[in-house]
C-alpha atoms as a PDB file:
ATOM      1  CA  UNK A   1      84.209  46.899  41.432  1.00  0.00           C
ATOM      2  CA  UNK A   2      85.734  48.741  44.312  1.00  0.00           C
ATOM      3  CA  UNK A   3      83.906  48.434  47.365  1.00  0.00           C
ATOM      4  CA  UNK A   4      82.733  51.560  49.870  1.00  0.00           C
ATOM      5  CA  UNK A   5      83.977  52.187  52.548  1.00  0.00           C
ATOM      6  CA  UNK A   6      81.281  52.156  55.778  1.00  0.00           C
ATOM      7  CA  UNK A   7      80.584  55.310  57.634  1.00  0.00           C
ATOM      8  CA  UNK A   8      81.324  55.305  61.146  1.00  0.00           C
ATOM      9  CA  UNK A   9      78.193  54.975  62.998  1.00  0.00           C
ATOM     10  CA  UNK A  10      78.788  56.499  66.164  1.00  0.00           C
ATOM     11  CA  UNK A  11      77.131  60.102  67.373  1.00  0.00           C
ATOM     12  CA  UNK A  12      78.955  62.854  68.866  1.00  0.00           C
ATOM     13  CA  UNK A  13      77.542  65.170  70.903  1.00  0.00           C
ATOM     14  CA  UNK A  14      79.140  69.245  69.689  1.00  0.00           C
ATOM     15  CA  UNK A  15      81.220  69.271  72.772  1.00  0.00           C
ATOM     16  CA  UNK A  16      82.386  65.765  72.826  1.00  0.00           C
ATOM     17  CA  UNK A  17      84.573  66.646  69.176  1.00  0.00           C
ATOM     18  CA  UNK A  18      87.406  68.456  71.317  1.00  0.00           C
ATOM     19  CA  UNK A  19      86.917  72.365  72.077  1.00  0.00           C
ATOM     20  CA  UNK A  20      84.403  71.933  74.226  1.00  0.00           C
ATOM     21  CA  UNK A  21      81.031  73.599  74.277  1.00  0.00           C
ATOM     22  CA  UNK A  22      82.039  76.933  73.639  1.00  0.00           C
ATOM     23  CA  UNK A  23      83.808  75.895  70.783  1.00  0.00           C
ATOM     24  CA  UNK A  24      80.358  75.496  68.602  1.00  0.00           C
ATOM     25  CA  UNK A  25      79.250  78.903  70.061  1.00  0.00           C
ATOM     26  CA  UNK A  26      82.697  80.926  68.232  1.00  0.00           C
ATOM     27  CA  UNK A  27      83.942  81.406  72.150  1.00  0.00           C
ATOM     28  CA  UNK A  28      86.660  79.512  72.350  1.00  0.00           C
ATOM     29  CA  UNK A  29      88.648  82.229  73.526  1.00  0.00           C
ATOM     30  CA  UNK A  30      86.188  83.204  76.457  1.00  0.00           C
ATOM     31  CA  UNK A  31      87.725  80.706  78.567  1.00  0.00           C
ATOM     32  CA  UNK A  32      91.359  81.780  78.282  1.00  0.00           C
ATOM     33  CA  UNK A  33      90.004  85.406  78.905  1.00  0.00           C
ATOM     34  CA  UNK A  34      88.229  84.282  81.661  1.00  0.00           C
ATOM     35  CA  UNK A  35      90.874  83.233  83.420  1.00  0.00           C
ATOM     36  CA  UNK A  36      93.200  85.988  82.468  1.00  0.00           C
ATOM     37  CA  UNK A  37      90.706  88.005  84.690  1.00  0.00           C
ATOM     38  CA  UNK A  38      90.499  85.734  87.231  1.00  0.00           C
ATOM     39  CA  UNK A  39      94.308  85.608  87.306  1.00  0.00           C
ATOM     40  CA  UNK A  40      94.427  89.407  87.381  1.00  0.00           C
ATOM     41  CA  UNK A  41      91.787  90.176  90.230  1.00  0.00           C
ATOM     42  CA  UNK A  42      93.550  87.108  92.162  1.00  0.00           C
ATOM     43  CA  UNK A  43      96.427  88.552  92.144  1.00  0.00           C
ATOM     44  CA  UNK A  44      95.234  91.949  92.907  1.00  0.00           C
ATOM     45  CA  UNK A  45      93.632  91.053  96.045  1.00  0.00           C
ATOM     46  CA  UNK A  46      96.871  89.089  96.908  1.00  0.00           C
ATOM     47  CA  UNK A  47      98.744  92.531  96.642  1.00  0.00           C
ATOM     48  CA  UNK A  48      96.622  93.989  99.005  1.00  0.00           C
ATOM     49  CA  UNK A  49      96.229  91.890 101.735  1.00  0.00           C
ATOM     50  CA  UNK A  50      99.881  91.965 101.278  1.00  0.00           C
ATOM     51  CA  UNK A  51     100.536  95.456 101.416  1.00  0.00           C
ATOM     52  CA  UNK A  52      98.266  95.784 104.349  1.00  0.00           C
ATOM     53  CA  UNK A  53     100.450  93.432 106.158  1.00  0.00           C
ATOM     54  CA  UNK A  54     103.533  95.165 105.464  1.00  0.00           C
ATOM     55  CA  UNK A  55     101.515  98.773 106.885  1.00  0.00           C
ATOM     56  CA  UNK A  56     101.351  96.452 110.078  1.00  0.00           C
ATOM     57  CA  UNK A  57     104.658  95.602 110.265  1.00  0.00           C
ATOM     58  CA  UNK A  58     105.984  98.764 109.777  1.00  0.00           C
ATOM     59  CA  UNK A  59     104.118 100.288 112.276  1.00  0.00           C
ATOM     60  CA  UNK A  60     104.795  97.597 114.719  1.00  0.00           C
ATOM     61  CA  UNK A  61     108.964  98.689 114.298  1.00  0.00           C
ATOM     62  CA  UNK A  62     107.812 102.319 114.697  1.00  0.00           C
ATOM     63  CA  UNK A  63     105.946 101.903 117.912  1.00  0.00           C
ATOM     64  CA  UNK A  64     108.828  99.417 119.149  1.00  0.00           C
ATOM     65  CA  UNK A  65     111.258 102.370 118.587  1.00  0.00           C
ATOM     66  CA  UNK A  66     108.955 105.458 120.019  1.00  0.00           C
ATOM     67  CA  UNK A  67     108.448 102.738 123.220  1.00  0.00           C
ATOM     68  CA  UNK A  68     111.762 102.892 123.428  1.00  0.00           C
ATOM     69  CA  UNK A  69     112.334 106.610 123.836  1.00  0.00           C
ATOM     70  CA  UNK A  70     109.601 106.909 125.945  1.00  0.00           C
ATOM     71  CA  UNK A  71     111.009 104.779 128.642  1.00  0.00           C
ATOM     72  CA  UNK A  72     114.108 106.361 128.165  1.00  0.00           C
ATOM     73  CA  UNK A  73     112.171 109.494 128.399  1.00  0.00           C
ATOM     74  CA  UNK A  74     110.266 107.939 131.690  1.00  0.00           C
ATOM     75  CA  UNK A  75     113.660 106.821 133.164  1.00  0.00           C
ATOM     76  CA  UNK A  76     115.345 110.469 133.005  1.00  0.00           C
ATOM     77  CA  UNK A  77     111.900 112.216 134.208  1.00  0.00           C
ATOM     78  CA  UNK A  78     111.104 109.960 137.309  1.00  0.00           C
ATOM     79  CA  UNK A  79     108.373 108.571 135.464  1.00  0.00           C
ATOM     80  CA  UNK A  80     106.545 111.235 134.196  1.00  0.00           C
ATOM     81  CA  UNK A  81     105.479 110.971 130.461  1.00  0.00           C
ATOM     82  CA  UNK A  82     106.192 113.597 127.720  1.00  0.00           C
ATOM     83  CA  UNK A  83     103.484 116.589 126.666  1.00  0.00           C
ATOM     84  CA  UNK A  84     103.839 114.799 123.314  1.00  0.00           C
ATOM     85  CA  UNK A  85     105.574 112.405 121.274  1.00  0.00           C
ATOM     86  CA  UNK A  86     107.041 115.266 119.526  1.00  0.00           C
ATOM     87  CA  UNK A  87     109.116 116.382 122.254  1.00  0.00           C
ATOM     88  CA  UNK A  88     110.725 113.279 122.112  1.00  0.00           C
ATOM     89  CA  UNK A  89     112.011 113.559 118.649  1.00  0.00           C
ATOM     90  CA  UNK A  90     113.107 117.233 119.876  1.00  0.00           C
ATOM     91  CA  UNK A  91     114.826 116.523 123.037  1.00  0.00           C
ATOM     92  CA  UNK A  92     116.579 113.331 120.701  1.00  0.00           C
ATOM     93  CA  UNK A  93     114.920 110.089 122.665  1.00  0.00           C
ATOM     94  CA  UNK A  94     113.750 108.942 119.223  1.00  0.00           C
ATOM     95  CA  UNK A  95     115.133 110.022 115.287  1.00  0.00           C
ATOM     96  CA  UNK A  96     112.331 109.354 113.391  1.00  0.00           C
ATOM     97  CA  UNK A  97     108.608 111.052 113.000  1.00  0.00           C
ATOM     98  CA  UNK A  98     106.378 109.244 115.231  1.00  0.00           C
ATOM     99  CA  UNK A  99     104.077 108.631 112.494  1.00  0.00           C
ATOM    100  CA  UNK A 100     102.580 104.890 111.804  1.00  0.00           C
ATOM    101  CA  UNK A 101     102.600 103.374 107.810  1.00  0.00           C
ATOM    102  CA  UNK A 102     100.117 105.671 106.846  1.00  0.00           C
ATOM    103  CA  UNK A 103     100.869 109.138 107.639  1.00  0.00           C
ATOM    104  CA  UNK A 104      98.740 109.183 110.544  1.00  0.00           C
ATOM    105  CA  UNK A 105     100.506 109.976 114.338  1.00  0.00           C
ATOM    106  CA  UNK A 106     100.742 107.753 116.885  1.00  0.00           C
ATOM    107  CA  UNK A 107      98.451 108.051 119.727  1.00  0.00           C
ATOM    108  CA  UNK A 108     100.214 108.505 123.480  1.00  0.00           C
ATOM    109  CA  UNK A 109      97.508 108.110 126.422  1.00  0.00           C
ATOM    110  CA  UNK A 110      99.052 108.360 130.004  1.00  0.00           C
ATOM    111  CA  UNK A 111      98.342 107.149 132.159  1.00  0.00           C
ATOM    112  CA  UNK A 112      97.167 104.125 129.885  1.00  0.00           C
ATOM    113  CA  UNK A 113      93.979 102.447 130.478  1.00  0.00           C
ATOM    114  CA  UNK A 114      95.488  99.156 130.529  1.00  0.00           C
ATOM    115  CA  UNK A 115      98.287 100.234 133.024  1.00  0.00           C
ATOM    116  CA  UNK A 116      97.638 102.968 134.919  1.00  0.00           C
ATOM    117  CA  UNK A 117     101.352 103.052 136.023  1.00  0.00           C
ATOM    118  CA  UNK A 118     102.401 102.866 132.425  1.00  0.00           C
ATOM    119  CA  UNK A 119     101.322 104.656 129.240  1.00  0.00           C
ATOM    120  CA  UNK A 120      99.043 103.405 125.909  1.00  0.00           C
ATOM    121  CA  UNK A 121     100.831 103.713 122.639  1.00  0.00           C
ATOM    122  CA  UNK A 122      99.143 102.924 119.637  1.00  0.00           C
ATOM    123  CA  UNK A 123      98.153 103.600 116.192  1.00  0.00           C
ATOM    124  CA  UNK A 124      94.307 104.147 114.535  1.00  0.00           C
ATOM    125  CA  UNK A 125      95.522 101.726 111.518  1.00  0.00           C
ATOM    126  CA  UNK A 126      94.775 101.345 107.683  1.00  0.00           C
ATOM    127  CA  UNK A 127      91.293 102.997 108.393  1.00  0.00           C
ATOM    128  CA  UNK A 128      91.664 105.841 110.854  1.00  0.00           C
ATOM    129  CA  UNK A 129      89.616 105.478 112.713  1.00  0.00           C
ATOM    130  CA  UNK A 130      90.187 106.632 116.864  1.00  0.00           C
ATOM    131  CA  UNK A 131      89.988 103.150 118.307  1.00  0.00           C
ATOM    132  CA  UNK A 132      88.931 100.985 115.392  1.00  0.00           C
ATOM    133  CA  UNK A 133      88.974  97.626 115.577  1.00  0.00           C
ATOM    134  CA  UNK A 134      92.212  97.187 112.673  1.00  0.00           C
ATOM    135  CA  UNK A 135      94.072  99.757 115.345  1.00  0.00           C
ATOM    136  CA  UNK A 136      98.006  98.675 116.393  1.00  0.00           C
ATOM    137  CA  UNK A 137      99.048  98.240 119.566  1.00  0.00           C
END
């Protein structure tokens, strides 16, 4: 007579047989969604702290080449600042719009609060707002 063979006796709990607890549910394909939207909205929010950056950074080269003109401008007018930073483009102190990464223009104070002697050049940033708090200077 042959003999039987003994059960094993030990218990398993439903997510202790591999799979996990979603597994017994029919979800075991919620987690890789999951993190296929986690991925995504990770690397959304990547992109645009990113793409603010590069707004800054492009706006930084713009003001450094309208500062430029305008104490070129400053040098050839004993000191005196231009009616606007479009007359610098027109009398050729700069060759480019001076507009910041956002299609917005560049604001020209002068005197400038900071130096009364000098002039203020900045830009109302990703916002636009006159003298927000994300503005470039």
């Amino acid at each position: 007579m042959a003999r039987r063979r003994q059960r094993e006796t030990t218990i398993w709990f439903p997510w202790e047989r591999g799979g996990g607890i979603l597994r017994g549910r029919g979800m075991a394909r919620a987690k890789l969604v999951a993190l296929a939207l986690g991925m995504a909205t990770l690397l959304l929010l990547l992109g645009a702290r990113e793409r603010r950056k590069t707004g800054v950074r492009s706006t930084m080269a713009t003001i450094g080449v309208v500062r430029a003109g305008l104490d070129a401008y400053r040098a050839d007018h004993e000191r005196k600042c231009p009616p606007s930073l479009d007359a610098l483009k027109a009398e050729g102190y700069i060759g480019i719009d001076p507009i910041d990464a956002w299609g917005r223009p560049l604001r020209l104070v002068c005197p400038g609060q900071k130096d009364p002697e000098g002039y203020d050049l900045t830009s109302d940033g990703p916002d636009g707002e006159i003298g927000g708090l994300d503005r470039v200077e």
